[in-house]
Protein backbone atom coordinates (compact mmCIF):
# COMPACT_ATOMS: atom_id res chain seq x y z
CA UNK A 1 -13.96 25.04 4.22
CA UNK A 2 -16.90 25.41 6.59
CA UNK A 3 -19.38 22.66 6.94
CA UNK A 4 -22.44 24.50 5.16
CA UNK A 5 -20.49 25.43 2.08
CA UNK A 6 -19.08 21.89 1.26
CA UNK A 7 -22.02 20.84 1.97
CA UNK A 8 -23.99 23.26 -0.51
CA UNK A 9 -21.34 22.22 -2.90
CA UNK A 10 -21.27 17.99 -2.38
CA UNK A 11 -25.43 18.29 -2.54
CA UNK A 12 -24.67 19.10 -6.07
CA UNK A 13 -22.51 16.22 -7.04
CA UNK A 14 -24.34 13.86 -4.87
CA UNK A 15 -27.15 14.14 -6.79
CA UNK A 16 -25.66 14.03 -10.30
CA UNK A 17 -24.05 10.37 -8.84
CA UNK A 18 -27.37 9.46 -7.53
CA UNK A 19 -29.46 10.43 -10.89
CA UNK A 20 -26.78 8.46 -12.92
CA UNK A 21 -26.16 11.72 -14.67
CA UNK A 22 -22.28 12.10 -13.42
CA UNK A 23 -19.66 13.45 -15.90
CA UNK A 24 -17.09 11.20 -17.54
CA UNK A 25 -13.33 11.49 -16.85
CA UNK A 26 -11.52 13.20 -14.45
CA UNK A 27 -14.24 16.08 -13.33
CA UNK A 28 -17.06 13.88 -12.31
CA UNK A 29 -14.71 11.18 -10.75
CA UNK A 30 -12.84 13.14 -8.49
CA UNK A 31 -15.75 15.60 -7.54
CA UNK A 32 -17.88 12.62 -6.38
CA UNK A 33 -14.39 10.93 -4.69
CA UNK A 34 -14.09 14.29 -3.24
CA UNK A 35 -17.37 14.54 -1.56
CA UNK A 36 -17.72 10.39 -0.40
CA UNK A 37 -13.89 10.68 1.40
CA UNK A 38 -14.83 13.42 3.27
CA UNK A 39 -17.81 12.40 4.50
CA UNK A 40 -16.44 8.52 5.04
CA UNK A 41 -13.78 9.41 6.45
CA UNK A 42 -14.91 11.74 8.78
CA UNK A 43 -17.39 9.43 9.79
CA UNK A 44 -14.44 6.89 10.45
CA UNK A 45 -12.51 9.69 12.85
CA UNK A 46 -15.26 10.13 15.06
CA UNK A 47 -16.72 6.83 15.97
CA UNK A 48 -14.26 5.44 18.52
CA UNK A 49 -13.92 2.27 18.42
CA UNK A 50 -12.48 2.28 14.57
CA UNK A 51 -10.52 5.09 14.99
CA UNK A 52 -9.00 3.75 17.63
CA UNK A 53 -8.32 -0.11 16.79
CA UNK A 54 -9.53 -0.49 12.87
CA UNK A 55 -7.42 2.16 11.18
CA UNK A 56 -9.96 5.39 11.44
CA UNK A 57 -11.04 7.02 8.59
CA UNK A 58 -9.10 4.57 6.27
CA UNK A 59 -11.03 1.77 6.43
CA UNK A 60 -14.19 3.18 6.84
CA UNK A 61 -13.16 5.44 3.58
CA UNK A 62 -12.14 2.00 1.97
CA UNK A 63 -15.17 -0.16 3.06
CA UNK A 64 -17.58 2.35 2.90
CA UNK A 65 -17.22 3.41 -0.14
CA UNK A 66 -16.83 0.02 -1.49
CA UNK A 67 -20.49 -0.81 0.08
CA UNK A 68 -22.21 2.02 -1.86
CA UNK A 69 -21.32 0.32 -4.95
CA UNK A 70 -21.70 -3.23 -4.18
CA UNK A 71 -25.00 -2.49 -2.32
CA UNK A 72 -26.16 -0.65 -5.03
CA UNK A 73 -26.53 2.62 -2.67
CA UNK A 74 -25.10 4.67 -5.53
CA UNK A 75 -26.17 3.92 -9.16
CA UNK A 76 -23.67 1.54 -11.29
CA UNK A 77 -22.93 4.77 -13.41
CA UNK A 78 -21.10 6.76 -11.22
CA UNK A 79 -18.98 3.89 -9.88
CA UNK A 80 -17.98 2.90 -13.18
CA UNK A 81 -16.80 6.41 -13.81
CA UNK A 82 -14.52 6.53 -10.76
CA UNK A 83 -13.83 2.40 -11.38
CA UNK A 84 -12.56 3.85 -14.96
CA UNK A 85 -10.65 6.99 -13.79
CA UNK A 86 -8.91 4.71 -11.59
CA UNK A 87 -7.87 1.68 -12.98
CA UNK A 88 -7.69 3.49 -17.40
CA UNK A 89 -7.25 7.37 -15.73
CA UNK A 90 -4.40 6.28 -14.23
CA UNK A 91 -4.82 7.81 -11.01
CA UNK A 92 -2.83 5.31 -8.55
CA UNK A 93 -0.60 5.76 -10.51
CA UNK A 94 -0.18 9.11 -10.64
CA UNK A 95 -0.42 9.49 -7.24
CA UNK A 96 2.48 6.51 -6.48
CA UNK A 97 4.80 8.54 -8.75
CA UNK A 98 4.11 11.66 -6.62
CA UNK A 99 4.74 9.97 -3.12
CA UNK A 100 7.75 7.73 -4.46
CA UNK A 101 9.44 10.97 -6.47
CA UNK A 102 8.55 13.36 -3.40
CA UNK A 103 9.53 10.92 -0.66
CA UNK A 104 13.38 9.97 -2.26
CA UNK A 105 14.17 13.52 -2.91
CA UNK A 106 13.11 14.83 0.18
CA UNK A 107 15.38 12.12 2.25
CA UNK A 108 18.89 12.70 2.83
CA UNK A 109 21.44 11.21 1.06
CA UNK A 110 22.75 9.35 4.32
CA UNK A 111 19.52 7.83 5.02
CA UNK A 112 18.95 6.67 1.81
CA UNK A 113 22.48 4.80 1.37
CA UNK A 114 22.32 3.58 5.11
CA UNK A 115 18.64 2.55 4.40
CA UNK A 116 19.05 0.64 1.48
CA UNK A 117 21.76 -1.50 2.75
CA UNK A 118 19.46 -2.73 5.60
CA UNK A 119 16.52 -3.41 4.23
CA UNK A 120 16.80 -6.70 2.41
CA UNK A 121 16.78 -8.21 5.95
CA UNK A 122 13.91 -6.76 7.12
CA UNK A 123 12.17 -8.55 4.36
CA UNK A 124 13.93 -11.69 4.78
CA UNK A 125 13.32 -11.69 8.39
CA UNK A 126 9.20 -11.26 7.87
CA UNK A 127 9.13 -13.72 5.38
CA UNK A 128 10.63 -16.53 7.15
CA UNK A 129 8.70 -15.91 10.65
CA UNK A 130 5.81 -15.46 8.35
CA UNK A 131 6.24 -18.92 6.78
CA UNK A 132 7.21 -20.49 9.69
CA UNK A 133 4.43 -19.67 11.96
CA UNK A 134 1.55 -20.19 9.16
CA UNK A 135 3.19 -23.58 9.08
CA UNK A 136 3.18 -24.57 12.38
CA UNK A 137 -0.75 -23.22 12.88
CA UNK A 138 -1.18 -25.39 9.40
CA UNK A 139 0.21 -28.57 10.89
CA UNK A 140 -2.22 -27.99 13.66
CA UNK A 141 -5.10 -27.72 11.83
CA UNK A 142 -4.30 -30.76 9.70
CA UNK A 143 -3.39 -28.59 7.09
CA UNK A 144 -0.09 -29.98 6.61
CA UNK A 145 3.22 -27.65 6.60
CA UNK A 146 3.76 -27.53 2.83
CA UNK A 147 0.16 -26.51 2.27
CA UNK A 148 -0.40 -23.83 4.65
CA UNK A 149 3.28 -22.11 3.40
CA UNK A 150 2.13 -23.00 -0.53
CA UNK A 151 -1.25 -21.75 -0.83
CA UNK A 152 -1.59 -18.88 2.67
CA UNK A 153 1.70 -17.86 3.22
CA UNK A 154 3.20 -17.82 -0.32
CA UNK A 155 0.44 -15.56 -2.24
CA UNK A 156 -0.13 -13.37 0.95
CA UNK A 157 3.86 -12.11 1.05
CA UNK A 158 3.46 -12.04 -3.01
CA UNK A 159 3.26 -8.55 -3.51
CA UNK A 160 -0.58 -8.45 -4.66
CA UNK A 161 -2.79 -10.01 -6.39
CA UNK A 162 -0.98 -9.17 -10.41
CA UNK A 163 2.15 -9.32 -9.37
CA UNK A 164 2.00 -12.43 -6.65
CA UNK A 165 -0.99 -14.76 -6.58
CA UNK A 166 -1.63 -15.14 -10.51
CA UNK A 167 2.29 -15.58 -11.46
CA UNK A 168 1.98 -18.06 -8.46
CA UNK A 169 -0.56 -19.98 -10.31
CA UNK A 170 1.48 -21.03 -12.69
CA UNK A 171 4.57 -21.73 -10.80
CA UNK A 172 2.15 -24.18 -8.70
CA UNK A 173 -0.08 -25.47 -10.53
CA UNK A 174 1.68 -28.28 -12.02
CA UNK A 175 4.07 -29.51 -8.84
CA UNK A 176 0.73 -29.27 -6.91
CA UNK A 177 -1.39 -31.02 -9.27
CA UNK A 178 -4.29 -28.52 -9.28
CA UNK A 179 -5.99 -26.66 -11.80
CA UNK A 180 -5.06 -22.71 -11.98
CA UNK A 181 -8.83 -22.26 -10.57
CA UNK A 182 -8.57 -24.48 -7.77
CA UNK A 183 -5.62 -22.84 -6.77
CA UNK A 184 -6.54 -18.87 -7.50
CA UNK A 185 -9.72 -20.09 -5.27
CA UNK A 186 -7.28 -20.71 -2.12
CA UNK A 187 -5.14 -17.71 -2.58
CA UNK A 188 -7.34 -14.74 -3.79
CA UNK A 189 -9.43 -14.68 -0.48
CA UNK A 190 -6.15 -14.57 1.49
CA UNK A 191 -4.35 -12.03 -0.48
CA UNK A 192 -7.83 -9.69 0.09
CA UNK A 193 -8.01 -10.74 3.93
CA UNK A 194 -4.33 -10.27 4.53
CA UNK A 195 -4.67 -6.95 2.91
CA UNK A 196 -7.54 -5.59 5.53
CA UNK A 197 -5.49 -7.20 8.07
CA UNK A 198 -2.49 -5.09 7.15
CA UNK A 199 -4.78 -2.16 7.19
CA UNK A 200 -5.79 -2.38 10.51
CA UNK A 201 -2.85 -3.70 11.52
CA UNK A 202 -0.84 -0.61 10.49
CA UNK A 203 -3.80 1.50 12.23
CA UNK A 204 -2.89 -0.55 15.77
CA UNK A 205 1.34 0.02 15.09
CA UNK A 206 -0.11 3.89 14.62
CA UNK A 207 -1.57 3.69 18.03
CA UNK A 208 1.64 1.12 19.51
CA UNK A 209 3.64 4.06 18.55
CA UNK A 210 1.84 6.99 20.32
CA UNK A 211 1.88 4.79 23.50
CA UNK A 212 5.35 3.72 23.44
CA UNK A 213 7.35 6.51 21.67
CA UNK A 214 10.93 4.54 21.73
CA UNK A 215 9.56 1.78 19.35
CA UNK A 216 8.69 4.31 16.43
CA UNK A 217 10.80 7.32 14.47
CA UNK A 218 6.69 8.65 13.39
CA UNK A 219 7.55 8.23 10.30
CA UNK A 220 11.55 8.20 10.07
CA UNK A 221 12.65 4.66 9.29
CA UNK A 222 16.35 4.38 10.98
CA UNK A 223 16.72 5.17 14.48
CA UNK A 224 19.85 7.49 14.41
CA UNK A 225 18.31 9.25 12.15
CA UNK A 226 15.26 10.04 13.90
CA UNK A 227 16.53 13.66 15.91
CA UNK A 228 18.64 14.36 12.97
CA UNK A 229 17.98 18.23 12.14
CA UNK A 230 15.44 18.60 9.27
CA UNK A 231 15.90 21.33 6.55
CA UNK A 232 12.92 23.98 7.07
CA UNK A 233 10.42 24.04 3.69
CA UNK A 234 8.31 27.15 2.81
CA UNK A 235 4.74 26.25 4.16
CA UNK A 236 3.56 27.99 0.48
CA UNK A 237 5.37 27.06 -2.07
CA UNK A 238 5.09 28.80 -5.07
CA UNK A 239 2.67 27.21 -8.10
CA UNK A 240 5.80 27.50 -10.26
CA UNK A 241 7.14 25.52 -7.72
CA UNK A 242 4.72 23.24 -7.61
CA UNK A 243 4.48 22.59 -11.22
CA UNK A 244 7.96 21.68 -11.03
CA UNK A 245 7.74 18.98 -8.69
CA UNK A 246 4.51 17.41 -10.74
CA UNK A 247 6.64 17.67 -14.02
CA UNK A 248 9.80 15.42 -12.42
CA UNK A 249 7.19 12.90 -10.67
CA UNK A 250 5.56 12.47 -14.04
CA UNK A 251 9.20 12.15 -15.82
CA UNK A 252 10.40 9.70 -13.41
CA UNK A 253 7.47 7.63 -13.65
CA UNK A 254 7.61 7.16 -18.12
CA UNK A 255 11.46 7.00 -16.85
CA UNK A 256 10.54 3.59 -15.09
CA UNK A 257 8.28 2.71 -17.90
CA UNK A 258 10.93 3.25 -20.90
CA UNK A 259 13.55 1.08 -18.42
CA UNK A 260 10.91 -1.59 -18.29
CA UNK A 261 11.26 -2.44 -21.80
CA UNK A 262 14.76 -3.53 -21.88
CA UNK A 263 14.77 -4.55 -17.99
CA UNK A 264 12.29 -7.16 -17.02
CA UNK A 265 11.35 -5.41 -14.01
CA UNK A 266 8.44 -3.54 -13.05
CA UNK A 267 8.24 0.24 -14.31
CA UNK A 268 7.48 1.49 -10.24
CA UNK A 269 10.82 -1.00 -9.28
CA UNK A 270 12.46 0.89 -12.07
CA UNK A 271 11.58 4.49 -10.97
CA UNK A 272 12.68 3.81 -7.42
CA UNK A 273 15.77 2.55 -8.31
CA UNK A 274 16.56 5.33 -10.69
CA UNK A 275 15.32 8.43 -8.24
CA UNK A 276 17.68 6.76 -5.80
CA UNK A 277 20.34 6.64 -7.85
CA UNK A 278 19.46 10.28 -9.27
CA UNK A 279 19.80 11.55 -5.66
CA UNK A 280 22.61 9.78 -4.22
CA UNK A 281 24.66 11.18 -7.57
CA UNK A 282 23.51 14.83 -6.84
CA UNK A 283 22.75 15.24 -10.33
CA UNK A 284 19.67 17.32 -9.57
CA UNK A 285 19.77 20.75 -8.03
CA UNK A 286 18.79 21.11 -4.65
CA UNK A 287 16.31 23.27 -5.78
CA UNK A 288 14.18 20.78 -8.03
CA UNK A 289 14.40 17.69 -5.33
CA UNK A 290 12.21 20.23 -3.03
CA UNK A 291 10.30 21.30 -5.78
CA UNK A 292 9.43 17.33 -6.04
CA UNK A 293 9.23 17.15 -2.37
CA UNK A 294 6.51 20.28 -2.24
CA UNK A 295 4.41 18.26 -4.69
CA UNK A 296 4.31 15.15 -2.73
CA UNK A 297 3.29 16.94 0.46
CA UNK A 298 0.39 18.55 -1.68
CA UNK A 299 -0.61 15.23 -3.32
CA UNK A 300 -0.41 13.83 -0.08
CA UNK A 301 -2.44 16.29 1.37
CA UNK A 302 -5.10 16.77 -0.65
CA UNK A 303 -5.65 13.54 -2.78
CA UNK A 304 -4.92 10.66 -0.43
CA UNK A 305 -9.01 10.29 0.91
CA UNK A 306 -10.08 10.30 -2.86
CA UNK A 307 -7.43 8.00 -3.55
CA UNK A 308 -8.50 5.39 -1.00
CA UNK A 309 -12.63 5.84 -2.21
CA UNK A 310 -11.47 4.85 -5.55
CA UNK A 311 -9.49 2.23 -3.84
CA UNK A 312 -12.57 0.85 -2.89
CA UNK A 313 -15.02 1.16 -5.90
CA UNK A 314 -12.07 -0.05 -7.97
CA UNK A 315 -10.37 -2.70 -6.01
CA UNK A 316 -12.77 -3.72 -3.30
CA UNK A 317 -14.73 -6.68 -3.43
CA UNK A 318 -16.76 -6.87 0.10
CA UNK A 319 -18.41 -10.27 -1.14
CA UNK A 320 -15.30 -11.69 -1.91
CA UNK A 321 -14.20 -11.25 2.03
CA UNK A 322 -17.01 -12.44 3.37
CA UNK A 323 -17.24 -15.68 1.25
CA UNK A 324 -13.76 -16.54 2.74
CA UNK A 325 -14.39 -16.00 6.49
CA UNK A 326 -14.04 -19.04 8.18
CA UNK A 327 -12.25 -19.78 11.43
CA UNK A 328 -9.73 -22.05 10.51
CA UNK A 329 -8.80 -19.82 7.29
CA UNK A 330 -8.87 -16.22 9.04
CA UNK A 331 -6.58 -17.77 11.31
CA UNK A 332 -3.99 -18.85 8.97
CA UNK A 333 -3.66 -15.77 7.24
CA UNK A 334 -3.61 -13.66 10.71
CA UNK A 335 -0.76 -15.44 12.26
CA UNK A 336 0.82 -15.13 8.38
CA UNK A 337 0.21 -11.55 9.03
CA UNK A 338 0.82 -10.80 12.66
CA UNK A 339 4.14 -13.48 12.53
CA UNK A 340 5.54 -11.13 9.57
CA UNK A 341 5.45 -8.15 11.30
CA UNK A 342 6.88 -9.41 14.25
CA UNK A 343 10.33 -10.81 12.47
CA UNK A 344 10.30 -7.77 10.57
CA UNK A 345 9.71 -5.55 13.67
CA UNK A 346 12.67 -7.74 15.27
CA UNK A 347 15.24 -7.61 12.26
CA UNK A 348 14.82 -4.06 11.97
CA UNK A 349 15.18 -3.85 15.43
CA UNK A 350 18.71 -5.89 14.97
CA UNK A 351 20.08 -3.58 11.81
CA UNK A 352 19.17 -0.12 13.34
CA UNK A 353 15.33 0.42 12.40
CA UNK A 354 12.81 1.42 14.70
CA UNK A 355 10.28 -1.79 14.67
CA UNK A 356 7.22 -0.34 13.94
CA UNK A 357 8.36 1.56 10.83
CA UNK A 358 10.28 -1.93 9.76
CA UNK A 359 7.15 -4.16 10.28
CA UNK A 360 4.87 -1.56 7.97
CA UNK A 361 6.95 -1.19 4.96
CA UNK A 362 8.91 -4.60 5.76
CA UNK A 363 5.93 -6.62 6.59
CA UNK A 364 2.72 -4.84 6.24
CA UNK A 365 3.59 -3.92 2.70
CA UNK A 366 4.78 -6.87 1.60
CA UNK A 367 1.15 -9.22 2.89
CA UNK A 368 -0.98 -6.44 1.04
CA UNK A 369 -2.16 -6.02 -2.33
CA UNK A 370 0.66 -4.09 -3.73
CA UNK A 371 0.20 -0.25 -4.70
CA UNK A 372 -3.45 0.42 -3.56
CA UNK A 373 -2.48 -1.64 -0.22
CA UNK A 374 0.49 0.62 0.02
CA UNK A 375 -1.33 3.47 -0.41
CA UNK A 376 -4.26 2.12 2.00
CA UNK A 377 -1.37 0.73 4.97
CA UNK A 378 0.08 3.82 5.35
CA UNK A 379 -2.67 6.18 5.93
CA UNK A 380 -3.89 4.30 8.33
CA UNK A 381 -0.01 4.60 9.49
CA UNK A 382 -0.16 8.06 8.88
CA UNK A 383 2.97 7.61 7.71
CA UNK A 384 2.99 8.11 4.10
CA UNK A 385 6.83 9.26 3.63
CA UNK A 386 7.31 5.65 3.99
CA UNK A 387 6.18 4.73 0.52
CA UNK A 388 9.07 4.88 -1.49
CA UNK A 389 10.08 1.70 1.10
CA UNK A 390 6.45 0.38 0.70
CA UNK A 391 7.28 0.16 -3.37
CA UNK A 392 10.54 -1.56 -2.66
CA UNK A 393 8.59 -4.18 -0.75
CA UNK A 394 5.56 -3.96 -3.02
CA UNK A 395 7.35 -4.08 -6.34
CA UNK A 396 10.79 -6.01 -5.63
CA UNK A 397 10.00 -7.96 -2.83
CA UNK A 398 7.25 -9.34 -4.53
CA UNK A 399 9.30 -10.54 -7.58
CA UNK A 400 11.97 -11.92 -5.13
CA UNK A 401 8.64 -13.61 -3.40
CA UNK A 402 8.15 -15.18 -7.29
CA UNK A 403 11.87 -16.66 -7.06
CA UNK A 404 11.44 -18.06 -3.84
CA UNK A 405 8.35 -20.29 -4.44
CA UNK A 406 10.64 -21.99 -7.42
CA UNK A 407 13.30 -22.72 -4.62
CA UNK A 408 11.13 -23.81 -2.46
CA UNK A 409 8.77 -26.20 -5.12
CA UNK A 410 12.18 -27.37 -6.42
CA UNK A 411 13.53 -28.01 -2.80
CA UNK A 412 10.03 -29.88 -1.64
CA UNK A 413 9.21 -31.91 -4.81
């Protein structure tokens, strides 16, 4: 679109957000999520420095946005509309379904057999460097061992902030002897650092990649499959098409919701697991996995910048992070960070992966904050076919992560 038509257009719903005046639901939210990740991230792609080492457009989408809102820039109104669209609209997710129905379908059968028989290790092999190096740095610090692993490395490789630091609470609170708000005020600021950590982290792996080619598939996780021939897609699907692929992401996703009331699992765990098994059976045409597979690349495409402003409005809390920021404490959850993705890059090294895909949806995704750090990881990756792995960690690594702190609490009391 040129420059002086979206810009016509975005004075328009700029000043509806500014005059408070913005329109409930869907309309208003995504016109004014439209206009901010454009201009965000944008802003992001052309000042150096960040697109280079911080992730680009992501985080300055992310942050930015985030910083209206908290600042009061932009009235409380029209953040509450997005905040609302987001978190009762549904929108993330919507827009997991999309990526996670897409990304399975469009794989190859091979890959996805060959993949999912590797990948435990990958996790395994993140989590234990991850443990064992915020450990050591713990002992250091006078932190103790036990402590640093409990209450930095634990809730960090958690799987979020729902799924990992609260259910940790409880697990914890009574071995440790400390109140459930003692404890949630030790592990929520490293949950929301290790999460912009992983952000720019998967922004620097991005870069790693375009300098040294051999350590990255761009986007393919398994190294023999990386020259494999790919099937050629229309570049216009048809709308029929397209509608298609929106109806199966939207039936897998109640798919993994119905599951989730006779399996205690989480509905997104669920819907992975059953689109996997759904394409390794054949049992749909060829015809409606691309349909699925055209729909992702549009979602994709065209929703991922909104996405990540609603990310930030929603999900964001800037204060939060900076209350948190001391030396000894950033450090901790860095080398949490940083040591994950180095066993993970190593493992998946070992087992056929190319290291830098392995340490984003092995690592990366597992010390974020589930599916809006998935989401946020791996566009600063640019490598969102990965999410379908990014889930796996998200979702099931996370609930493994719940199982291992009551081995460990039972091994250490």
């Amino acid at each position: 679109m040129p420059a002086a038509l979206f810009l016509a257009l975005a004075c328009f719903v700029l000043f509806s957000g500014w005059h408070g005046s913005l329109p409930l639901g869907m309309v208003g939210a995504l016109a004014l999520m439209y206009v901010l990740a454009v201009l965000l991230n944008e802003a992001g792609e052309r000042i150096h420095p960040i697109r280079e080492y911080l992730g680009g457009g992501t985080i300055i989408t992310i942050f930015g946005s985030a910083a209206l809102f908290q600042y009061q820039l932009l009235p409380e109104q029209a953040g509450l509309v997005i905040s609302d669209f987001m978190q009762e609209g549904g929108f993330l997710n919507f827009f997991i379904a999309s990526l996670v129905t897409g990304s399975v379908f469009g794989m190859s059968r091979a890959l996805l057999k060959n993949a999912a028989m590797r990948y435990l290790p990958v996790i395994l092999g993140g989590v234990i460097t991850a443990f064992v190096a915020v450990g050591l740095v713990g002992m250091l610090l006078g932190d103790g061992f036990k402590s640093a692993v409990l209450l930095i490395g634990l809730p960090i490789m958690g799987g979020g902030m729902g799924a990992g630091a609260v259910p940790l609470v409880e697990i914890l609170s009574a071995p440790m002897q400390m109140s459930s708000t003692e404890l949630l005020s030790r592990m929520v600021p490293a949950v929301v650092i290790a999460n912009t950590l992983a952000i720019v982290l998967g922004g620097l792996l991005h870069r790693l990649g375009n300098r040294y080619p051999s350590l990255t598939g761009n986007g393919r996780l398994m190294v023999h499959e990386a020259n494999a021939p790919q099937q050629e897609k229309s570049a216009s699907p048809a709308m029929e098409t397209l509608g298609i692929g929106l109806f199966i992401s939207l039936s897998m996703f109640v798919l993994g919701s119905l599951l989730s009331l006779v399996i205690p699992m989480h509905p997104f765990a669920l819907m992975i697991l059953a689109v996997a098994l759904i394409k390794v059976a054949g049992v749909l045409p060829r015809a409606y996995e691309e349909a699925a597979a055209s729909w992702y690349q549009f979602v994709v495409t065209n929703l991922t910048g909104p996405l990540l402003v609603g990310i930030g409005i929603a999900y964001t809390d800037i204060n939060a992070l900076l209350d948190a920021l001391s030396f000894s404490y950033l450090l901790l959850v860095t080398v949490t960070v940083v040591g994950s993705a180095l066993g993970a890059a190593l493992v998946g090294r070992l087992v056929g992966f190319y290291p830098i895909e392995a340490a984003i949806t092995g690592s990366l995704c597992m010390a974020n904050m589930g599916g809006t750090g998935d989401v946020a990881v791996l566009s600063a990756a640019r490598r969102m076919q990965l999410m379908p792995f990014a889930q796996i960690s998200s979702r099931l690594g996370g609930a493994f992560m719940l199982i291992l702190a009551t081995l460990i609490i039972s091994l250490w009391a």
